[in-house]
C-alpha atoms as a PDB file:
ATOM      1  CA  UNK A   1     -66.999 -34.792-148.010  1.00  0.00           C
ATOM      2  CA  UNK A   2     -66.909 -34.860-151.526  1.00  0.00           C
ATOM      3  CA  UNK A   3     -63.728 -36.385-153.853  1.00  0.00           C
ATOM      4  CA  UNK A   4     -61.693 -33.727-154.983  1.00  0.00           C
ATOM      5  CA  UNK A   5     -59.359 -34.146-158.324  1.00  0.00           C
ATOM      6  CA  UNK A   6     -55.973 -33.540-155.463  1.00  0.00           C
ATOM      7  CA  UNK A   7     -57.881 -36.627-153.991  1.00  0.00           C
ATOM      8  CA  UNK A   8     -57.536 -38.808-156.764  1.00  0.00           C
ATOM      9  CA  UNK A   9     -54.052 -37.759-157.444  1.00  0.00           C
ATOM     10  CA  UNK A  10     -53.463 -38.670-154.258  1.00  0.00           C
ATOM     11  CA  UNK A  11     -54.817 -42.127-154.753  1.00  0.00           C
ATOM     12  CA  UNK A  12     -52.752 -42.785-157.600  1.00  0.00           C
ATOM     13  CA  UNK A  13     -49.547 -42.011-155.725  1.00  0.00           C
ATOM     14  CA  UNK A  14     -50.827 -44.443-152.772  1.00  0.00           C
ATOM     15  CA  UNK A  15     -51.988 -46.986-155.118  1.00  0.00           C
ATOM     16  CA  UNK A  16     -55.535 -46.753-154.313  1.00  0.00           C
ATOM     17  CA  UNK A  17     -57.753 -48.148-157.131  1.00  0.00           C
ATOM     18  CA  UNK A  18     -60.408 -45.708-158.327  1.00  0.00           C
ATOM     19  CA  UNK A  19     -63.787 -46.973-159.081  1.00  0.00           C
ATOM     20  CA  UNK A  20     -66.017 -44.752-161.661  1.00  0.00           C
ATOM     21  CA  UNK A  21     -69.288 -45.185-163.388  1.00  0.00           C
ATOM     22  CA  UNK A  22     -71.342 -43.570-165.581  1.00  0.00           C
ATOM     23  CA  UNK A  23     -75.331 -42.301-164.821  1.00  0.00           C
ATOM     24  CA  UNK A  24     -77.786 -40.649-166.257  1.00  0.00           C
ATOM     25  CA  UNK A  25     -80.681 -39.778-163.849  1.00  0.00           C
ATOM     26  CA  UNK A  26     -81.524 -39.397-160.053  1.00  0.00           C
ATOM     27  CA  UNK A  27     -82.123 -42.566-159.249  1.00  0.00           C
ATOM     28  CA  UNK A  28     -79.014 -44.352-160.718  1.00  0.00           C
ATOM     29  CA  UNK A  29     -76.847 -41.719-159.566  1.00  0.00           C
ATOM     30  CA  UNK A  30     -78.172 -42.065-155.852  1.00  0.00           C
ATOM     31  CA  UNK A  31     -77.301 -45.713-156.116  1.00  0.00           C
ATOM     32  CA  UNK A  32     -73.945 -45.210-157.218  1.00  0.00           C
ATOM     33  CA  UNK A  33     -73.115 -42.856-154.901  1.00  0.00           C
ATOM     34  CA  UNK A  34     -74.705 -44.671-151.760  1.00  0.00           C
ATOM     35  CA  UNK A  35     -72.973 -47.791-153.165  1.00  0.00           C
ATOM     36  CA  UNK A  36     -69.319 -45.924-152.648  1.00  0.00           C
ATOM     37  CA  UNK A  37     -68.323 -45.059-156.287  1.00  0.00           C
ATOM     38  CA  UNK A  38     -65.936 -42.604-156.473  1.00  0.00           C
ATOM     39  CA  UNK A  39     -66.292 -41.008-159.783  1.00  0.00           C
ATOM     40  CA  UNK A  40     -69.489 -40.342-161.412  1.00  0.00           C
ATOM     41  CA  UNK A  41     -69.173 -39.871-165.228  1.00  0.00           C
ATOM     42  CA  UNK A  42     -72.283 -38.098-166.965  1.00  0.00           C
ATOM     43  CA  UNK A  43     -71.421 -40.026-170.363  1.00  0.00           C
ATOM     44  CA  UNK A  44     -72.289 -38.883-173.775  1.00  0.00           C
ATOM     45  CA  UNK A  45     -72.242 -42.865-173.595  1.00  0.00           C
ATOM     46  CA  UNK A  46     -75.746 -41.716-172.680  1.00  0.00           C
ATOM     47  CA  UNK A  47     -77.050 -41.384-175.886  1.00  0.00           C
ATOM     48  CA  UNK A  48     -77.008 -44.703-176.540  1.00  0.00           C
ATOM     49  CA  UNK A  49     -79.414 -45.585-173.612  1.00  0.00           C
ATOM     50  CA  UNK A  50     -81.260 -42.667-174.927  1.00  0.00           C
ATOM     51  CA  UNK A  51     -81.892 -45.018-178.085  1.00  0.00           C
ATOM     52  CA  UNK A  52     -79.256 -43.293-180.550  1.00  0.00           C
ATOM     53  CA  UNK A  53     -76.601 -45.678-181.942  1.00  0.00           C
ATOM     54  CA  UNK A  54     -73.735 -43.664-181.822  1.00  0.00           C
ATOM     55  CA  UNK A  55     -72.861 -40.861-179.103  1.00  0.00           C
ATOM     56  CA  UNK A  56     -73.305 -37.753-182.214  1.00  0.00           C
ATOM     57  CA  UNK A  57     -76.695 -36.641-181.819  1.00  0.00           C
ATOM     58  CA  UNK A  58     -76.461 -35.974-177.790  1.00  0.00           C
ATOM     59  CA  UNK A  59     -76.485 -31.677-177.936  1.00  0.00           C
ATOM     60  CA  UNK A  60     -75.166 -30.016-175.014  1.00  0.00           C
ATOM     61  CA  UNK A  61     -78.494 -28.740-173.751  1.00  0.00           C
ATOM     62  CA  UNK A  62     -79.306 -32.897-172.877  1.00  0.00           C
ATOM     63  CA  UNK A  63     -76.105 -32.890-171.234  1.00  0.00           C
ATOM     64  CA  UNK A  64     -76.612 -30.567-169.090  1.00  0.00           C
ATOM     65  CA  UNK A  65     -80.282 -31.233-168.196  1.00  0.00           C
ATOM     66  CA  UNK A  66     -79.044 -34.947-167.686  1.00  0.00           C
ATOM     67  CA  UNK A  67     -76.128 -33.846-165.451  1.00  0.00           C
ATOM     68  CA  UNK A  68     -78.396 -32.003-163.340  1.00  0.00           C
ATOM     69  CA  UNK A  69     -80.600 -34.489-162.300  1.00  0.00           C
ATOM     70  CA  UNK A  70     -77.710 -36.905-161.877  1.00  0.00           C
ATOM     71  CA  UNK A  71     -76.377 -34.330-159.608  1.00  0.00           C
ATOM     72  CA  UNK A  72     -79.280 -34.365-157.188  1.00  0.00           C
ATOM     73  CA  UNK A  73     -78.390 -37.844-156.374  1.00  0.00           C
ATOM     74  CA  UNK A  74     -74.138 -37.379-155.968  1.00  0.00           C
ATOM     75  CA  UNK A  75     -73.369 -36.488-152.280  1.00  0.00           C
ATOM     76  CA  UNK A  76     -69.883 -37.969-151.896  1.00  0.00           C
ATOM     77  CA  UNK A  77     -68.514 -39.000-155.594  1.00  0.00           C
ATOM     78  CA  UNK A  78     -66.535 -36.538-158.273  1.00  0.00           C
ATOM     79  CA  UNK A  79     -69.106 -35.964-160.590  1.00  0.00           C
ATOM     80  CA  UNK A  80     -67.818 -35.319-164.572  1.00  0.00           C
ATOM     81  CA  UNK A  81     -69.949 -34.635-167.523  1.00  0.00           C
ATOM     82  CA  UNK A  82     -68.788 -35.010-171.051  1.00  0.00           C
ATOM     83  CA  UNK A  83     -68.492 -32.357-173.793  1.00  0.00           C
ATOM     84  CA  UNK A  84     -70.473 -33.597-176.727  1.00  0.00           C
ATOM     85  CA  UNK A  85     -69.435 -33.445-180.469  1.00  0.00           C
ATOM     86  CA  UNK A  86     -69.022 -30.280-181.545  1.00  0.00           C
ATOM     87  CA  UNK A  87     -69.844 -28.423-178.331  1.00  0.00           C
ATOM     88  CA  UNK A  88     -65.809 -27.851-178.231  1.00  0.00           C
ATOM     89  CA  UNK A  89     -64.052 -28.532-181.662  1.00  0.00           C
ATOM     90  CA  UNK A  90     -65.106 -25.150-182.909  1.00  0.00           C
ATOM     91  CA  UNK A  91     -63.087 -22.991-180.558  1.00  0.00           C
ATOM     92  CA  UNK A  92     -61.441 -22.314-177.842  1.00  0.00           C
ATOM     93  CA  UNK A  93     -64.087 -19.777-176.877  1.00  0.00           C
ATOM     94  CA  UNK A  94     -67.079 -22.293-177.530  1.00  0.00           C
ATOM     95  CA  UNK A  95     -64.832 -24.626-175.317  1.00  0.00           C
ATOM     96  CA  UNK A  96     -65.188 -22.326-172.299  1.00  0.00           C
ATOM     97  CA  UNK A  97     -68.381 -21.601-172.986  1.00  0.00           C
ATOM     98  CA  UNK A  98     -69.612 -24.939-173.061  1.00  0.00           C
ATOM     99  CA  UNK A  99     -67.304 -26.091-170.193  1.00  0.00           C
ATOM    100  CA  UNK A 100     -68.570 -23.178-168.354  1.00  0.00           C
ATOM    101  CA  UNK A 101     -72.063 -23.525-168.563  1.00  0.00           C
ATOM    102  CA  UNK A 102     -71.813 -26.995-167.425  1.00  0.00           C
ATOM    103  CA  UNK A 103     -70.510 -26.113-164.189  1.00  0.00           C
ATOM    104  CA  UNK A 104     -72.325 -23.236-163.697  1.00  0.00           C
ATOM    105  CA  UNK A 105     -75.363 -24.998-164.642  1.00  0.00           C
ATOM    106  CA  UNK A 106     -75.424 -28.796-163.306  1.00  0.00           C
ATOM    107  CA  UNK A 107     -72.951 -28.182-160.248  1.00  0.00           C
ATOM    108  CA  UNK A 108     -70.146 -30.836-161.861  1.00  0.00           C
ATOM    109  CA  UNK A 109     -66.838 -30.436-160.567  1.00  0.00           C
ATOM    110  CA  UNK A 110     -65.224 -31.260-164.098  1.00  0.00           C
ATOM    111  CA  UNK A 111     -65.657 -31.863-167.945  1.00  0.00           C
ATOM    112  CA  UNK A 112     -64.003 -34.264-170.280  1.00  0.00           C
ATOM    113  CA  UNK A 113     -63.006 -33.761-173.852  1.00  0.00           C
ATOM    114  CA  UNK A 114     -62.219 -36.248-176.246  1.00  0.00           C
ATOM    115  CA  UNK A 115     -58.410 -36.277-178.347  1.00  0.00           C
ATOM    116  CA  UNK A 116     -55.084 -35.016-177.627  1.00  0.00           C
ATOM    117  CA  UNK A 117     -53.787 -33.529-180.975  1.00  0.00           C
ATOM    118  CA  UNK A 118     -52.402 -29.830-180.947  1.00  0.00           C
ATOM    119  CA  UNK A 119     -55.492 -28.125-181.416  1.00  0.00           C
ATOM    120  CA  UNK A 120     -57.136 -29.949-178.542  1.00  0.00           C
ATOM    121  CA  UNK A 121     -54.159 -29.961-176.047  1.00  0.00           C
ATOM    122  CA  UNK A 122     -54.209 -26.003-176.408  1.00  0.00           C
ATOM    123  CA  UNK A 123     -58.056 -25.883-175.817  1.00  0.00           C
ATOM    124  CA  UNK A 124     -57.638 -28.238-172.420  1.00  0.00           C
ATOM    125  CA  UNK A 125     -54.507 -25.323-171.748  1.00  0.00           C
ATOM    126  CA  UNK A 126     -56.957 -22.303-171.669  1.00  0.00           C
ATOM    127  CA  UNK A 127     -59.937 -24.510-170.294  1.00  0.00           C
ATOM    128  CA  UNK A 128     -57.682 -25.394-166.939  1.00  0.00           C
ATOM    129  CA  UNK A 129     -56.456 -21.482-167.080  1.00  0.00           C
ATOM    130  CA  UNK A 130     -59.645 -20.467-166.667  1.00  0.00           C
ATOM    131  CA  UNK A 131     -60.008 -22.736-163.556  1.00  0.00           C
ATOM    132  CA  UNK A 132     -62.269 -26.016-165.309  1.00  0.00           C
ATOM    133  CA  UNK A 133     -61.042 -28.966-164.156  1.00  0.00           C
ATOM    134  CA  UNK A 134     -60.391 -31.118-167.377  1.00  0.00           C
ATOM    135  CA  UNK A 135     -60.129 -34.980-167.959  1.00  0.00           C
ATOM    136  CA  UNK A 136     -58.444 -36.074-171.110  1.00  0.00           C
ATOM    137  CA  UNK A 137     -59.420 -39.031-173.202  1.00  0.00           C
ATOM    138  CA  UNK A 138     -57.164 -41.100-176.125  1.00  0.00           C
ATOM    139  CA  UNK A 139     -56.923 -43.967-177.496  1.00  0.00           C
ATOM    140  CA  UNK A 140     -60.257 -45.146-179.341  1.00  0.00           C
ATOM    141  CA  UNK A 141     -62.661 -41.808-179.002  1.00  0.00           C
ATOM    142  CA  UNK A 142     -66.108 -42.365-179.709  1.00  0.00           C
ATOM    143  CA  UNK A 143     -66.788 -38.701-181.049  1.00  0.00           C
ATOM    144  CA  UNK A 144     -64.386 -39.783-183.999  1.00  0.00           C
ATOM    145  CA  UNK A 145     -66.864 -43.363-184.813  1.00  0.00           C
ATOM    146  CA  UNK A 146     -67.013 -42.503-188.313  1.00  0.00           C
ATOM    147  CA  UNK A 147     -63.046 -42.242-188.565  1.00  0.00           C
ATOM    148  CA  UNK A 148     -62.036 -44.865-186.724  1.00  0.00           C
ATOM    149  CA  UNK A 149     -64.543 -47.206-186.153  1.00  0.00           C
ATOM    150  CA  UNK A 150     -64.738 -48.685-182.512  1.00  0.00           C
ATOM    151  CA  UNK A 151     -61.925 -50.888-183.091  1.00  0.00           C
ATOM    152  CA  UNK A 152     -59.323 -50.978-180.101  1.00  0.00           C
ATOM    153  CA  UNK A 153     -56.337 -48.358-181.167  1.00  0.00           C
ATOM    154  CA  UNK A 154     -53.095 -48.141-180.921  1.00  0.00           C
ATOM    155  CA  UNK A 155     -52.067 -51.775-181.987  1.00  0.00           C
ATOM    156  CA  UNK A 156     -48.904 -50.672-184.262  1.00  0.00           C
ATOM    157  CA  UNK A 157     -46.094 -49.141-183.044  1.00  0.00           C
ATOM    158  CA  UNK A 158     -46.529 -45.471-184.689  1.00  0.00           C
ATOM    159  CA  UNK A 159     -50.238 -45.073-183.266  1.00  0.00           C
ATOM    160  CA  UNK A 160     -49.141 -47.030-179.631  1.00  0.00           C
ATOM    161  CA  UNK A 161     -46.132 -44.197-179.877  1.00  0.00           C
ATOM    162  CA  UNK A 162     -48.969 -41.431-180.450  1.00  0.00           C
ATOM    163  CA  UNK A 163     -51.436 -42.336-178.238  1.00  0.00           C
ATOM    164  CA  UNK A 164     -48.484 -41.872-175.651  1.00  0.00           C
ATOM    165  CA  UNK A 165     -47.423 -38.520-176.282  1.00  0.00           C
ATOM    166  CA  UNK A 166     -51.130 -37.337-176.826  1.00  0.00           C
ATOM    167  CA  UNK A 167     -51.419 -38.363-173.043  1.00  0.00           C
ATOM    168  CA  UNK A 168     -48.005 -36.777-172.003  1.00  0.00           C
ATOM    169  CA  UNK A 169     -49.036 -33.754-173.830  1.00  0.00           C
ATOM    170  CA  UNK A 170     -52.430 -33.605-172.244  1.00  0.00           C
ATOM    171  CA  UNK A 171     -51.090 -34.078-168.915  1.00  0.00           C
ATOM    172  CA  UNK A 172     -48.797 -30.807-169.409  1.00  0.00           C
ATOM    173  CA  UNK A 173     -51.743 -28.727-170.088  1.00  0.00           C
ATOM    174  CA  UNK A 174     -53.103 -29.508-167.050  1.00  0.00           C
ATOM    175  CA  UNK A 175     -55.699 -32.214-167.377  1.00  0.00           C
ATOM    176  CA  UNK A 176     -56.131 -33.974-163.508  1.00  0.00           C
ATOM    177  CA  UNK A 177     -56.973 -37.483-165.404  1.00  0.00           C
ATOM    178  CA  UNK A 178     -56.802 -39.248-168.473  1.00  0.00           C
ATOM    179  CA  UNK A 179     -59.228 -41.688-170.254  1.00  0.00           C
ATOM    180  CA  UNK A 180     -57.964 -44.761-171.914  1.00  0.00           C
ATOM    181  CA  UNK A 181     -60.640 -46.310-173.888  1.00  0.00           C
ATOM    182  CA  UNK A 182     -59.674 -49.301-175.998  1.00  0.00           C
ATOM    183  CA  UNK A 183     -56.087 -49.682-176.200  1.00  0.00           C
ATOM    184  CA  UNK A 184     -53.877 -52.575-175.476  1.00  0.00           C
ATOM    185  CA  UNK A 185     -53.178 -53.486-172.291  1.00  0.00           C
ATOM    186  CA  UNK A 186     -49.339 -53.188-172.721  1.00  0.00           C
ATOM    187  CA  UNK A 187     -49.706 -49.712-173.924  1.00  0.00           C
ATOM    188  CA  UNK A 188     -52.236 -48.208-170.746  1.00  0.00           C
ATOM    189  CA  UNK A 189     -49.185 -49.459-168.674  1.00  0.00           C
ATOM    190  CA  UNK A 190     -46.537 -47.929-170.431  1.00  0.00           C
ATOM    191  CA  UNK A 191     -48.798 -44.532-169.946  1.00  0.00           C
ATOM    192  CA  UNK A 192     -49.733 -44.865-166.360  1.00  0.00           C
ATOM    193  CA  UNK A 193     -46.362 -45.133-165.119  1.00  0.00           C
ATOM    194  CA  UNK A 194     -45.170 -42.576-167.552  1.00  0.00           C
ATOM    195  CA  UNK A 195     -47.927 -40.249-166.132  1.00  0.00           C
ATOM    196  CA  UNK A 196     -48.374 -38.280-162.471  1.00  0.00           C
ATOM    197  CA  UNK A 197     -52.060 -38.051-162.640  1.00  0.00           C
ATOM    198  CA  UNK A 198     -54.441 -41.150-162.772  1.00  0.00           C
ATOM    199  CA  UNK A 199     -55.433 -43.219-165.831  1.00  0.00           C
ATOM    200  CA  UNK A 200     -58.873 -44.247-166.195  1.00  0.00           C
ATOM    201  CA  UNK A 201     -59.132 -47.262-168.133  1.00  0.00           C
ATOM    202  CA  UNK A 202     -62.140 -48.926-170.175  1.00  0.00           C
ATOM    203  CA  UNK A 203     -61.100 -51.938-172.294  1.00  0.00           C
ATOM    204  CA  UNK A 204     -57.400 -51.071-171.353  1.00  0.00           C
ATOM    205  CA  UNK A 205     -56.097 -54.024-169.307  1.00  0.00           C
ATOM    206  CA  UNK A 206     -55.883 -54.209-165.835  1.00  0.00           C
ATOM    207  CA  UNK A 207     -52.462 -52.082-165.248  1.00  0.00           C
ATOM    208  CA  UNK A 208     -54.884 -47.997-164.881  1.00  0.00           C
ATOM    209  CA  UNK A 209     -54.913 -46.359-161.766  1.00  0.00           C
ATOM    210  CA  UNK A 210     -59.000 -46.618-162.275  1.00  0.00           C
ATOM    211  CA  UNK A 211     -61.915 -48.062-164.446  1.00  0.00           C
ATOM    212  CA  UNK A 212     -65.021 -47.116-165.670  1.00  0.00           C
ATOM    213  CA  UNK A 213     -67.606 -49.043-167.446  1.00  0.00           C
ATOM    214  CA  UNK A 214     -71.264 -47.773-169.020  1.00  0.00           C
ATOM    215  CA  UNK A 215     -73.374 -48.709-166.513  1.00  0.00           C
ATOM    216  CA  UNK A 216     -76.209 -49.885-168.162  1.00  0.00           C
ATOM    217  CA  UNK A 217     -73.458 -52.695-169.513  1.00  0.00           C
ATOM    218  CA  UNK A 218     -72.564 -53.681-165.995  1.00  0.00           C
ATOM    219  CA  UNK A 219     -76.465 -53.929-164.778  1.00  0.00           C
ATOM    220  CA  UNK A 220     -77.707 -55.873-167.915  1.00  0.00           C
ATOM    221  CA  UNK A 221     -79.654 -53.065-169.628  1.00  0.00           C
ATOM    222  CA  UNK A 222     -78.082 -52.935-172.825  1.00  0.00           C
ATOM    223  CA  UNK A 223     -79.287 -55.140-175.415  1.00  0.00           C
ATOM    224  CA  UNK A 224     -75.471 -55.698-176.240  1.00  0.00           C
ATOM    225  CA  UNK A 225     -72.584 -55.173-174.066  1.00  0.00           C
ATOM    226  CA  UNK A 226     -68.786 -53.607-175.550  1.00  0.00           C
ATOM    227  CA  UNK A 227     -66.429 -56.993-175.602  1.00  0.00           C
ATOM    228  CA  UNK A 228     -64.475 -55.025-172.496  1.00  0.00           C
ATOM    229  CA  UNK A 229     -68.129 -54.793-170.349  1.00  0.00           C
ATOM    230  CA  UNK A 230     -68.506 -57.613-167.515  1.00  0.00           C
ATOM    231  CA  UNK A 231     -72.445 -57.878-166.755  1.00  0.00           C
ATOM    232  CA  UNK A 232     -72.747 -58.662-163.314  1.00  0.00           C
ATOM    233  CA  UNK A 233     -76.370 -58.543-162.977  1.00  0.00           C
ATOM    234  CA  UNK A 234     -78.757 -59.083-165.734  1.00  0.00           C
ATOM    235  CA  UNK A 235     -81.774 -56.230-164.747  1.00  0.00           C
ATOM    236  CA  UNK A 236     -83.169 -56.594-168.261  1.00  0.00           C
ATOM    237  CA  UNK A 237     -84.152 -60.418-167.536  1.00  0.00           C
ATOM    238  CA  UNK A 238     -85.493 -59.300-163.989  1.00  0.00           C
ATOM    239  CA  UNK A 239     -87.684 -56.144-164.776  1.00  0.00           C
ATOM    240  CA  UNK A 240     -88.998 -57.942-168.254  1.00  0.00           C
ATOM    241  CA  UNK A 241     -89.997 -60.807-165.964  1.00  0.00           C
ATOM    242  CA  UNK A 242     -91.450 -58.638-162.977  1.00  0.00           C
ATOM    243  CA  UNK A 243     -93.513 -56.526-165.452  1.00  0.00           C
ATOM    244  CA  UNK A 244     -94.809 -59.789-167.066  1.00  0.00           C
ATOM    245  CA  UNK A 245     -95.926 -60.615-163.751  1.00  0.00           C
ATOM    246  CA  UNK A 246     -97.893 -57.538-163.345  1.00  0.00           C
ATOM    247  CA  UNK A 247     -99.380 -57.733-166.932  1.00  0.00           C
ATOM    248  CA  UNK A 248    -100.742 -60.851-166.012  1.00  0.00           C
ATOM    249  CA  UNK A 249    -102.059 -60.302-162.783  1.00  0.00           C
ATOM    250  CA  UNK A 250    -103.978 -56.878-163.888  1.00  0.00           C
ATOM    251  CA  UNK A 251    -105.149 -58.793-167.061  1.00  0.00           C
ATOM    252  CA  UNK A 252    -106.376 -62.085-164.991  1.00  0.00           C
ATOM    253  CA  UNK A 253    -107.599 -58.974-161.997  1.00  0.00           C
ATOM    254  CA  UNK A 254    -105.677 -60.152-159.708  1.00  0.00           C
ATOM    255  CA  UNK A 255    -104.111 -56.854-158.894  1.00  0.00           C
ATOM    256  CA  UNK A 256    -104.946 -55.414-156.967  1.00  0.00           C
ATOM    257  CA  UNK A 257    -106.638 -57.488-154.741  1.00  0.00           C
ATOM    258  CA  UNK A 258    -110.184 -57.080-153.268  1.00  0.00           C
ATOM    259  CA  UNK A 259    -110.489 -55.895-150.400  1.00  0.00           C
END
């Protein structure tokens, strides 16, 4: 059966870790899924693996066309997909829209928007009224790089005092989840057990009801890993090598062999 977002709200109140990861095709999805993942997160992160360097230029078209090969491969995880830049910001309308086509389109059981200031909170309101299950996301927001940077956020009092009643304001308009990317770990615990619904965490300490990590970081496929990632397999070393090996053998004709 698949996860459900009552599931994971469930988890949180039994204490049940949830694990999520982000993919971006068939065949990593499949993996992730078989593997026992339990949220699937169709990134704008994806961009980057796309060769962009910041998660801007993704359009909502790639998204989707992303999500639903992704979604060939999810049988049992809670697949998301994130809203790109300014697939949303414009208005509430293009925020349905948008959110809409995803579902209708890729077969995603949610969408995730970045920020939790008035505007925003109001567009997650009509979004969940018009039945889209929404995950927020504070703290550092990567759709904002050229504001903020990717430093970690909320390190003074005022913005660690923000951040929080972002999150409290998100979860009132009905988001089943909240993102916290980047934030100290002090402040992702002060949220979590402020909050009913489960934090995801990604370089916010060890105190979330979740995690999720780019998984390209945590297989060794990015050339450079966020100083949160753990790499706990290093596939760029292995498939350089292995294709190496094949370059040689086809040059020397020793594939494939005679027969």
């Amino acid at each position: 059966m698949a996860i459900t977002t009552q599931q994971l709200i469930q988890w949180k109140q039994q204490g049940r870790s949830i694990v999520a990861l982000t993919a971006w095709d068939y065949a990593i999805a499949q993996l992730l899924d078989a593997a026992g993942v339990d949220l699937i997160l169709v990134g704008d992160s994806m961009a980057v693996v796309l060769g962009y360097e910041t998660t801007l230029p993704i359009t909502l078209d790639e998204m989707i066309y992303h999500a639903k090969s992704v979604r060939r491969g999810v049988k049992r995880a809670f697949l998301l997909v994130d809203l790109p830049f300014l697939s949303y910001q414009e208005s509430i309308q293009q925020a349905i829209h948008s959110a809409g086509r995803v579902l209708k389109e890729t077969g995603a059981q949610g969408v995730k928007l970045e920020g939790g200031y008035p505007e925003m909170v109001e567009t997650v309101a009509r979004l969940v009224q018009a039945g889209i299950p929404v995950m927020g996301h504070v703290g550092l927001t990567p759709q904002s790089v050229h504001q903020l940077g990717l430093r970690q956020q909320g390190k003074t009092q005022e913005a660690s005092e923000k951040i929080l009643q972002e999150a409290i304001a998100l979860e009132q308009a009905g988001v089943f989840a909240i993102l916290l990317e980047h934030i100290p770990a002090d402040l992702a615990m002060q949220i979590t057990q402020k909050l009913s619904i489960p934090t995801i965490g990604i370089g916010a300490g060890p105190h979330c009801d979740g995690q999720v990590l780019v998984t390209s970081d945590v297989i060794g496929l990015a050339e450079k890993q966020p100083p949160f990632a753990k790499v706990y397999t290093n596939l760029r070393q292995t498939i350089t090598k292995a294709v190496q090996d094949y370059a040689l053998e086809v040059r020397e004709r020793k594939f494939p062999e005679k027969s």
